[in-house]
C-alpha atoms as a PDB file:
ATOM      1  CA  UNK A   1     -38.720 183.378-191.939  1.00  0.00           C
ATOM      2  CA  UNK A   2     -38.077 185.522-188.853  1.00  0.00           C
ATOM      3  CA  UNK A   3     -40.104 188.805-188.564  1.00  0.00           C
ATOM      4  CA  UNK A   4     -38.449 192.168-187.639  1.00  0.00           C
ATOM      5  CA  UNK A   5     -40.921 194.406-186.965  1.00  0.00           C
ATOM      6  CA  UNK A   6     -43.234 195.845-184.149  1.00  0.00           C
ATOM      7  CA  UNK A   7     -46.978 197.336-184.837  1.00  0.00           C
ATOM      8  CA  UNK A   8     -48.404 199.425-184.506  1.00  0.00           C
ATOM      9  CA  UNK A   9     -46.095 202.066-184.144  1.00  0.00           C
ATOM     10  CA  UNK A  10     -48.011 204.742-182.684  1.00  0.00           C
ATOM     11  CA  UNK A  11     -47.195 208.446-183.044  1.00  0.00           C
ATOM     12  CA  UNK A  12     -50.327 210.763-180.812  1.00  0.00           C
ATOM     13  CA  UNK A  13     -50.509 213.162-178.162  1.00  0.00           C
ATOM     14  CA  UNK A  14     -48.953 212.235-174.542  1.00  0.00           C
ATOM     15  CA  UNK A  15     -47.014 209.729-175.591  1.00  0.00           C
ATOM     16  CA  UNK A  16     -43.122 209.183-175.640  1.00  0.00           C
ATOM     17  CA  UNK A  17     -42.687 209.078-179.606  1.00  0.00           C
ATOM     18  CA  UNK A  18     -40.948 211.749-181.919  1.00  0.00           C
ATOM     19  CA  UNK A  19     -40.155 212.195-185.409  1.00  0.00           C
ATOM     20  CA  UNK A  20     -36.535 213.064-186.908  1.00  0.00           C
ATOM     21  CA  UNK A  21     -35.769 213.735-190.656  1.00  0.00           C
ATOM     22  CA  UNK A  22     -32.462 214.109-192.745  1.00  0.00           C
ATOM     23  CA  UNK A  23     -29.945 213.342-194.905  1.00  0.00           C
ATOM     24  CA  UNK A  24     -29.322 209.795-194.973  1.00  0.00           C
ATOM     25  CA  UNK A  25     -25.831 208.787-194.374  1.00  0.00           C
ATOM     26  CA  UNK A  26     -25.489 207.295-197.669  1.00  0.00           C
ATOM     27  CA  UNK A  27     -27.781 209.679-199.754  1.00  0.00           C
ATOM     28  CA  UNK A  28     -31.392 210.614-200.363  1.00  0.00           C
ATOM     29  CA  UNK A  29     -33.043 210.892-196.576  1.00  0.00           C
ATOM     30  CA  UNK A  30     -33.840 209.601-192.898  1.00  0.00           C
ATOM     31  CA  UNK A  31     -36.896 209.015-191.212  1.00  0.00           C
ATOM     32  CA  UNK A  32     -36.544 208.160-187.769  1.00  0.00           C
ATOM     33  CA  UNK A  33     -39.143 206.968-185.318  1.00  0.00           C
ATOM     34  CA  UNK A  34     -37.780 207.333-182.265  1.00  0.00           C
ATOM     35  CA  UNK A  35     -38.685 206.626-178.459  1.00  0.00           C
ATOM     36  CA  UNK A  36     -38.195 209.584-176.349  1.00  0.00           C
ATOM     37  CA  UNK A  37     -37.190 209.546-172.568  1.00  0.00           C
ATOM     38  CA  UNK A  38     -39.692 212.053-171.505  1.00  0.00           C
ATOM     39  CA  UNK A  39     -43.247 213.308-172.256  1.00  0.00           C
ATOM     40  CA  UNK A  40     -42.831 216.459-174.360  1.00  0.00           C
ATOM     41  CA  UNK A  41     -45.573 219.103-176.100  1.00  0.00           C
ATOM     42  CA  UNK A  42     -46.628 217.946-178.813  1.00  0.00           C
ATOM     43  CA  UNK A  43     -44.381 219.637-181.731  1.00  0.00           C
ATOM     44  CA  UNK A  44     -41.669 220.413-179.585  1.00  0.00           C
ATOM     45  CA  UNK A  45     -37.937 220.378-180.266  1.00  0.00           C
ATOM     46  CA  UNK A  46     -35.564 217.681-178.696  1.00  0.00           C
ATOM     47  CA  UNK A  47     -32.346 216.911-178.567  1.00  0.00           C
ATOM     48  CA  UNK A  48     -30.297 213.585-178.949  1.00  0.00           C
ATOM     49  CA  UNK A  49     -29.898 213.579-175.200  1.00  0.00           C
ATOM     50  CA  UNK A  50     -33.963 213.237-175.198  1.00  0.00           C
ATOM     51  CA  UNK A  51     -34.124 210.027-177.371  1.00  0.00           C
ATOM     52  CA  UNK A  52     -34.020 206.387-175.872  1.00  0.00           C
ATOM     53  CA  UNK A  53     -33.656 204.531-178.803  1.00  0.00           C
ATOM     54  CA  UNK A  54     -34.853 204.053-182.239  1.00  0.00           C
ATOM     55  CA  UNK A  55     -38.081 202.661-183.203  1.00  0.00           C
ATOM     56  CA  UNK A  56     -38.366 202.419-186.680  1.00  0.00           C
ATOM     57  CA  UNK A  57     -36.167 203.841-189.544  1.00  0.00           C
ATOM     58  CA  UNK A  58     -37.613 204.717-193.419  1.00  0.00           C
ATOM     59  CA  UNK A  59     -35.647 205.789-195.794  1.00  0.00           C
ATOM     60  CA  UNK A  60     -35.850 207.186-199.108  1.00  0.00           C
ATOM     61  CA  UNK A  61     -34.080 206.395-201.750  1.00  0.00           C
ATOM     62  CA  UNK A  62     -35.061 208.704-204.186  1.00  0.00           C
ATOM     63  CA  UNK A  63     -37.457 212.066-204.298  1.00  0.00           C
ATOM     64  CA  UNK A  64     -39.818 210.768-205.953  1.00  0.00           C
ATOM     65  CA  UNK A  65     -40.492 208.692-203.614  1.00  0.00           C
ATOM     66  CA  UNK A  66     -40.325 210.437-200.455  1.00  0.00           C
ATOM     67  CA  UNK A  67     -42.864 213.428-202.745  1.00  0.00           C
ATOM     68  CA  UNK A  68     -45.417 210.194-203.244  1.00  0.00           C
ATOM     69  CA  UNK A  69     -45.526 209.727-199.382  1.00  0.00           C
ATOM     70  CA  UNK A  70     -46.200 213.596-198.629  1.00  0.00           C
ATOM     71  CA  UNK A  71     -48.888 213.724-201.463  1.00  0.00           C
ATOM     72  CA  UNK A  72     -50.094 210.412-199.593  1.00  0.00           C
ATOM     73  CA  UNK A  73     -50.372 211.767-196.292  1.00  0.00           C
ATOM     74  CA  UNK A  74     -51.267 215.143-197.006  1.00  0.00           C
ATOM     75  CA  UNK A  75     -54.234 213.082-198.978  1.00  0.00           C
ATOM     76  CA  UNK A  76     -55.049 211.268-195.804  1.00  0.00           C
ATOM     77  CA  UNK A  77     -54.374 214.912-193.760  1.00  0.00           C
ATOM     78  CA  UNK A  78     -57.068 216.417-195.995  1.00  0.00           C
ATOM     79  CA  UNK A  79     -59.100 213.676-195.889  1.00  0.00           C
ATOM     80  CA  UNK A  80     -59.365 213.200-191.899  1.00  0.00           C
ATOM     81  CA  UNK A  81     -60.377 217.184-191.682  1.00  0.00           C
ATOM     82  CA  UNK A  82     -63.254 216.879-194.121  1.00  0.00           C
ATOM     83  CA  UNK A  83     -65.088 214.797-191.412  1.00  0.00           C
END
């Protein structure tokens, strides 16, 4: 069985990776994981005329399930500032 992914996908500091969230086009919502085509600040805004190409999609079918993957990360957020 062919494989389609690529890991890790790495999202840090000085490198050319940004995060885009939505709608999706056919209901509940869009993560994107996209290459950018420049270094940028880290939390600054871009445009689509910044992004390269996309490197990984999630999406979310339902609330519930895009709630379980904030309470996950902000567990993991909470978690990493303890130490």
């Amino acid at each position: 069985m062919a494989r389609n992914y690529n890991y890790p996908i790495m999202i840090g500091k000085g490198l050319k990776t940004g995060i885009v969230a939505g709608p999706g086009e056919r209901g509940g919502a869009d993560l994107y994981i996209v290459w950018l085509n420049k270094v940028l600040e880290s939390g600054a805004e871009f445009g689509a005329e910044d992004i390269e190409k996309v490197k990984a999609l999630v999406h979310f079918c339902d609330r519930e399930s895009l709630k379980r993957t904030i309470d996950v990360l902000t567990t993991v957020l909470l978690k990493w500032e303890e130490k």
